[in-house]
N, C-alpha and C. Protein backbone atom coordinates (compact mmCIF):
# COMPACT_ATOMS: atom_id res chain seq x y z
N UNK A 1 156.80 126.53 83.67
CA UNK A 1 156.05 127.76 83.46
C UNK A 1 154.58 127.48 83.69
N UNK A 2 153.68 128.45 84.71
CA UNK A 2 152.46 127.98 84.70
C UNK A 2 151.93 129.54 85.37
N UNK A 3 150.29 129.57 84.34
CA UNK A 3 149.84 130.70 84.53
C UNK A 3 149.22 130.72 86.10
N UNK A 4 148.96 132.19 86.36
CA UNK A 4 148.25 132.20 87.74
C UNK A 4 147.34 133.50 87.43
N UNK A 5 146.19 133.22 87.54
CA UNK A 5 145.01 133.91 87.50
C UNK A 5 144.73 134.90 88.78
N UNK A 6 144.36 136.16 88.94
CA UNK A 6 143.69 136.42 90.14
C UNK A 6 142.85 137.15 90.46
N UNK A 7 142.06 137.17 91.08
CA UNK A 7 140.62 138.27 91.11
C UNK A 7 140.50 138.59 92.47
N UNK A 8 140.25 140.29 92.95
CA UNK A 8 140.01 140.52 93.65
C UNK A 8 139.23 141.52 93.23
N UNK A 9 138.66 142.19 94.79
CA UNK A 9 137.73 143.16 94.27
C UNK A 9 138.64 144.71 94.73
N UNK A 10 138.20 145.66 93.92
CA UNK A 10 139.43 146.94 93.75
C UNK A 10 139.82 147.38 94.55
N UNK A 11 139.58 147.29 96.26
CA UNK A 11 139.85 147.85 97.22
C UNK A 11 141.05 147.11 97.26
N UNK A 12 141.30 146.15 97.37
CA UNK A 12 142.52 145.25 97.59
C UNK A 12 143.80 145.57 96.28
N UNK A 13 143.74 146.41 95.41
CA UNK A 13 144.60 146.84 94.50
C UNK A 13 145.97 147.05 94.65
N UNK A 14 146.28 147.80 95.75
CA UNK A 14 147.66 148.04 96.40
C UNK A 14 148.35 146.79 96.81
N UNK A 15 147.23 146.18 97.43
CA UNK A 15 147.63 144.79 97.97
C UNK A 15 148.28 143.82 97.41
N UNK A 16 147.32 143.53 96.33
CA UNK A 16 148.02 142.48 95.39
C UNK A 16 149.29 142.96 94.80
N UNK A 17 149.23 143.97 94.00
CA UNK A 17 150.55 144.77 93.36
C UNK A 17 151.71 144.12 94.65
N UNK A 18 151.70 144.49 95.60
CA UNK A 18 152.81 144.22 96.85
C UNK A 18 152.51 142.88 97.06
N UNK A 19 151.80 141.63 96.55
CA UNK A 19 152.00 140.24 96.61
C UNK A 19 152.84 139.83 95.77
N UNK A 20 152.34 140.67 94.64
CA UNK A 20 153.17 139.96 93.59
C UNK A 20 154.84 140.34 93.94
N UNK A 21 154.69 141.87 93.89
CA UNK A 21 156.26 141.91 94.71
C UNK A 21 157.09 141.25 95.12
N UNK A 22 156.45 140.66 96.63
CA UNK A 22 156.99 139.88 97.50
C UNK A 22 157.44 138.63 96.49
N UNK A 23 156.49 138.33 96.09
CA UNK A 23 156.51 136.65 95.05
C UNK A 23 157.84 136.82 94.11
N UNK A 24 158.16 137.95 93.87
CA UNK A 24 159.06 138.18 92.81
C UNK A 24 158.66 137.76 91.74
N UNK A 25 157.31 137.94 91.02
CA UNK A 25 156.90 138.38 90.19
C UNK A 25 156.66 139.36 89.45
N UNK A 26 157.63 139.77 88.86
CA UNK A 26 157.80 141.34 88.47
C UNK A 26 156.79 141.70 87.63
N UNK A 27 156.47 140.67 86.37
CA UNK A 27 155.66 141.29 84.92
C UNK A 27 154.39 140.66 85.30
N UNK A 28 153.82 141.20 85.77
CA UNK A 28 151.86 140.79 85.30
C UNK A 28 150.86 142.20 84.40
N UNK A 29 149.93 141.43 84.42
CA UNK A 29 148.72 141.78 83.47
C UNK A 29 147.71 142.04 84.46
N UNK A 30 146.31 143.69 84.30
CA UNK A 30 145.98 143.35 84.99
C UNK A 30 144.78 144.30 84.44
N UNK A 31 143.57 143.68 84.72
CA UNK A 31 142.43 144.53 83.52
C UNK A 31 140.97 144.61 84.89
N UNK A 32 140.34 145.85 84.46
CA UNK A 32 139.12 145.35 85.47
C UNK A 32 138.02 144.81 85.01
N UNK A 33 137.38 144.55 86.01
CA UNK A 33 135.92 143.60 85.93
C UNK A 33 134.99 143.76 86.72
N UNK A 34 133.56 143.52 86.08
CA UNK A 34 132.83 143.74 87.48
C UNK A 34 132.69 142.27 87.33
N UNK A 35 132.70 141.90 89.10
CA UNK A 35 132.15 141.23 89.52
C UNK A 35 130.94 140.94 89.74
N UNK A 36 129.62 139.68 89.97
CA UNK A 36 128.54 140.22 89.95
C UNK A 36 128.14 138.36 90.91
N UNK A 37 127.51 138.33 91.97
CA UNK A 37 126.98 137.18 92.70
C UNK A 37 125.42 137.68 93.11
N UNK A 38 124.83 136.17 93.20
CA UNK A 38 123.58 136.31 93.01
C UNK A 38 122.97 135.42 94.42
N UNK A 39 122.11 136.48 94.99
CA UNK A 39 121.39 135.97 96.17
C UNK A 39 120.40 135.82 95.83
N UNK A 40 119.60 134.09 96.22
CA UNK A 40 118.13 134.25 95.88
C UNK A 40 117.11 134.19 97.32
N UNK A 41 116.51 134.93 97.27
CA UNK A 41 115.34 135.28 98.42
C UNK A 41 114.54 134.55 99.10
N UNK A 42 114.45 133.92 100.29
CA UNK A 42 113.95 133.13 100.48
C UNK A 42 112.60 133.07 101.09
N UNK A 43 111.95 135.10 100.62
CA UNK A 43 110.96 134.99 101.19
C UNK A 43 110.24 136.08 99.83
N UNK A 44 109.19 135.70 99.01
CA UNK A 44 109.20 136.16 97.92
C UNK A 44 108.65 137.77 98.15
N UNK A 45 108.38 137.88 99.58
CA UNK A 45 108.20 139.86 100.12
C UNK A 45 108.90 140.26 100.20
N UNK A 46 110.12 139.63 100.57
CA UNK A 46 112.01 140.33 100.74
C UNK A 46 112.02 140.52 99.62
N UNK A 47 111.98 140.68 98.05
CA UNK A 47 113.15 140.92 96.57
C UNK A 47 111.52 140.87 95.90
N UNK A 48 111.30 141.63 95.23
CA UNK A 48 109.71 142.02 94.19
C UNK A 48 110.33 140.85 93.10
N UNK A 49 111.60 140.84 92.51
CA UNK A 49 112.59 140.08 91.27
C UNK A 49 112.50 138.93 92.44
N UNK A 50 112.65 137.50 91.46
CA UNK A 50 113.04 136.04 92.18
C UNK A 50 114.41 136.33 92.66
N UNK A 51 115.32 137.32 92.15
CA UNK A 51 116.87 136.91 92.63
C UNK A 51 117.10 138.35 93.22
N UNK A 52 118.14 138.61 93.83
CA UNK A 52 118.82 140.00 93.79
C UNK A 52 120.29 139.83 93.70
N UNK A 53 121.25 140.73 92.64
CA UNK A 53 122.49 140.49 92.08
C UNK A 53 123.13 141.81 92.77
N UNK A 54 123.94 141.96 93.14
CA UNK A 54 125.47 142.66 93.98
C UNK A 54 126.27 142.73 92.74
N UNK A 55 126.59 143.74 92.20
CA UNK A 55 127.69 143.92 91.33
C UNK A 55 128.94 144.54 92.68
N UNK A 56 130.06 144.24 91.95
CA UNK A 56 131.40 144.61 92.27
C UNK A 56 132.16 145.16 91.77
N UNK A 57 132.98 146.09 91.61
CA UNK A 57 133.99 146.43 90.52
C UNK A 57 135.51 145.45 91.13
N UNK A 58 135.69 144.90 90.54
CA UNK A 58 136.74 144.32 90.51
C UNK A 58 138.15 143.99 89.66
N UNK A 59 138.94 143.29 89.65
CA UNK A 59 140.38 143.22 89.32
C UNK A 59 140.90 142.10 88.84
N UNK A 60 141.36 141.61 87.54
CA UNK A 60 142.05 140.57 87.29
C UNK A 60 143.30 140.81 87.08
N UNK A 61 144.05 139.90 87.24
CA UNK A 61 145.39 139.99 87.38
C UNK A 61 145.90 138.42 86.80
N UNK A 62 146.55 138.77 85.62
CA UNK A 62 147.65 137.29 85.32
C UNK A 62 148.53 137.23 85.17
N UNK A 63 149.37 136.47 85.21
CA UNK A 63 151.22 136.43 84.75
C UNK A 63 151.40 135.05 84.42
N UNK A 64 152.39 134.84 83.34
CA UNK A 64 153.15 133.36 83.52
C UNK A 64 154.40 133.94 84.57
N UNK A 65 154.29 132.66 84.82
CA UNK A 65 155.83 132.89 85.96
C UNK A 65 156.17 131.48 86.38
N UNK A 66 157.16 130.80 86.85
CA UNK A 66 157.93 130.25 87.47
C UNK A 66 156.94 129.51 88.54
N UNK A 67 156.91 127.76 88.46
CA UNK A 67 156.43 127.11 89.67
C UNK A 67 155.94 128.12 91.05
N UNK A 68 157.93 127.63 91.44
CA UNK A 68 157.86 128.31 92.87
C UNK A 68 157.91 129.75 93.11
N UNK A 69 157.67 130.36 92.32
CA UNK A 69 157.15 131.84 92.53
C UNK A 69 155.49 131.77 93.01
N UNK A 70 154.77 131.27 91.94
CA UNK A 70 153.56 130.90 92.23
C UNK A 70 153.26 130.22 93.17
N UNK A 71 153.80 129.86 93.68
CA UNK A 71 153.98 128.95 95.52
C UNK A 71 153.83 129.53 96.39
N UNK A 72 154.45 130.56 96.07
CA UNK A 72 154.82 131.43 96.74
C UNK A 72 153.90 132.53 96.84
N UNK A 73 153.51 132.75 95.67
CA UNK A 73 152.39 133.95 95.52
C UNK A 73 150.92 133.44 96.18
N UNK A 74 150.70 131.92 95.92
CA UNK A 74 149.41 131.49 96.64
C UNK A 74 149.66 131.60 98.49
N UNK A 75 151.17 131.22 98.85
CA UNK A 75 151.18 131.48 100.45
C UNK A 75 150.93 132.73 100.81
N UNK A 76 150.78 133.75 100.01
CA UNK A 76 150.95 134.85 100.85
C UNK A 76 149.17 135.49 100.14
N UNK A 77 148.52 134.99 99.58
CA UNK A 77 147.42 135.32 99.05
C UNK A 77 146.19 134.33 100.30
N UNK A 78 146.70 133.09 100.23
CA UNK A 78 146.26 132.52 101.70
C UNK A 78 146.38 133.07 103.01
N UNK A 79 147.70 133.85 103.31
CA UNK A 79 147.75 134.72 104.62
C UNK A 79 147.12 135.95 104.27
N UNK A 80 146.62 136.45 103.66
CA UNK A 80 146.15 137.92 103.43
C UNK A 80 144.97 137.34 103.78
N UNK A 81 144.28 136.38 102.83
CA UNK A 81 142.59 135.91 102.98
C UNK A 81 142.30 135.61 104.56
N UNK A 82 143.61 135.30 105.31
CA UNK A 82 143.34 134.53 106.83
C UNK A 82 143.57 136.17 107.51
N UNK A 83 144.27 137.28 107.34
CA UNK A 83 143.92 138.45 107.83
C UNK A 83 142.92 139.09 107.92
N UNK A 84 142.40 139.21 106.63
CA UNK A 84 141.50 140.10 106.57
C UNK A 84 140.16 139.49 106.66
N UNK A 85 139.09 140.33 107.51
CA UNK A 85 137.67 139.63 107.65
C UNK A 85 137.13 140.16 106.47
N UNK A 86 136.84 139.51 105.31
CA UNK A 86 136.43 139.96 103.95
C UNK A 86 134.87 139.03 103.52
N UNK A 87 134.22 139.18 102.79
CA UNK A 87 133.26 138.50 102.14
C UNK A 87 133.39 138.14 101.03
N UNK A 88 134.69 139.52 100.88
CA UNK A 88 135.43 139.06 99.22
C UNK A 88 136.55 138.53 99.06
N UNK A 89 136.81 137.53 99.25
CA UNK A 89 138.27 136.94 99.54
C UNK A 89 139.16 137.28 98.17
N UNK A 90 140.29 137.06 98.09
CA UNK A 90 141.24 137.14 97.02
C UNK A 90 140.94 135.57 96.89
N UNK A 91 140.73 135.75 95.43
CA UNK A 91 141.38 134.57 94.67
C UNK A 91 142.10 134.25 93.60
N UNK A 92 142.63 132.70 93.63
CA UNK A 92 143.32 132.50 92.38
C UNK A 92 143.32 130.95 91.72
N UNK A 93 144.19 131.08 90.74
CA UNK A 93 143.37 129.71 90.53
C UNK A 93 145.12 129.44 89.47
N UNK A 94 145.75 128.25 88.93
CA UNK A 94 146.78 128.26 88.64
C UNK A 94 146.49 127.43 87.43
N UNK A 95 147.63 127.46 86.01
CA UNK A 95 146.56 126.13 84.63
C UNK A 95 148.17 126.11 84.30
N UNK A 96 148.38 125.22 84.23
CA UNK A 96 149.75 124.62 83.84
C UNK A 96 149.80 125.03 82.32
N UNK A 97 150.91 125.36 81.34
CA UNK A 97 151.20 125.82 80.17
C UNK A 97 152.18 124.47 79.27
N UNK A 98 151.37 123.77 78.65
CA UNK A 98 152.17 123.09 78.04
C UNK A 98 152.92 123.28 76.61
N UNK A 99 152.47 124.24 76.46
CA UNK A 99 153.70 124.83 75.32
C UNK A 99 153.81 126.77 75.55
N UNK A 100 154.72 127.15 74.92
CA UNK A 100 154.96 128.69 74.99
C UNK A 100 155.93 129.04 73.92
N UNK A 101 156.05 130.12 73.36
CA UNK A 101 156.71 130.98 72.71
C UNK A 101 157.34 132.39 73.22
């Protein structure tokens, strides 16, 4: 059993829902978020502020599930990221569960 984390940003919503699908991951969790990355200026007339921040509305998504489901769910989260020309890639990230109830 091992969790799998995932964040995208909300346009990609349909998408993931139909990854997990495919993965045969039936039960996930999935809450929003903004996202928020920070560009700093490298010319102090470009940005009046030292930084300028991009918020996102974005998407988390978790499930425990099964190894090779999650194998499975990262191959097809890797072919989506290699489709689409994005700035916001899908990601995920996986934490092994050493105990459960």
């Amino acid at each position: 059993m091992k969790l799998i984390l995932v964040t995208s940003i909300l346009e990609f919503e349909k998408e993931i829902c139909q990854l997990f699908k495919k993965s045969e991951i039936e039960v996930y969790s999935s809450n929003d978020v903004q996202g928020h990355k920070f560009y700093s200026a490298t010319n102090i007339q470009d940005n009046w502020f030292s930084a300028q921040r991009d918020t996102y509305n974005s998407k988390l998504y978790f499930s425990f599930a099964l190894e090779e489901k999650i194998d499975t769910m990262l191959h097809y989260i890797e072919e989506f990221n290699k489709e689409k020309t994005t700035t916001n890639p899908i990601k995920a990230v996986v934490v092994d569960i050493e105990k459960y109830i």
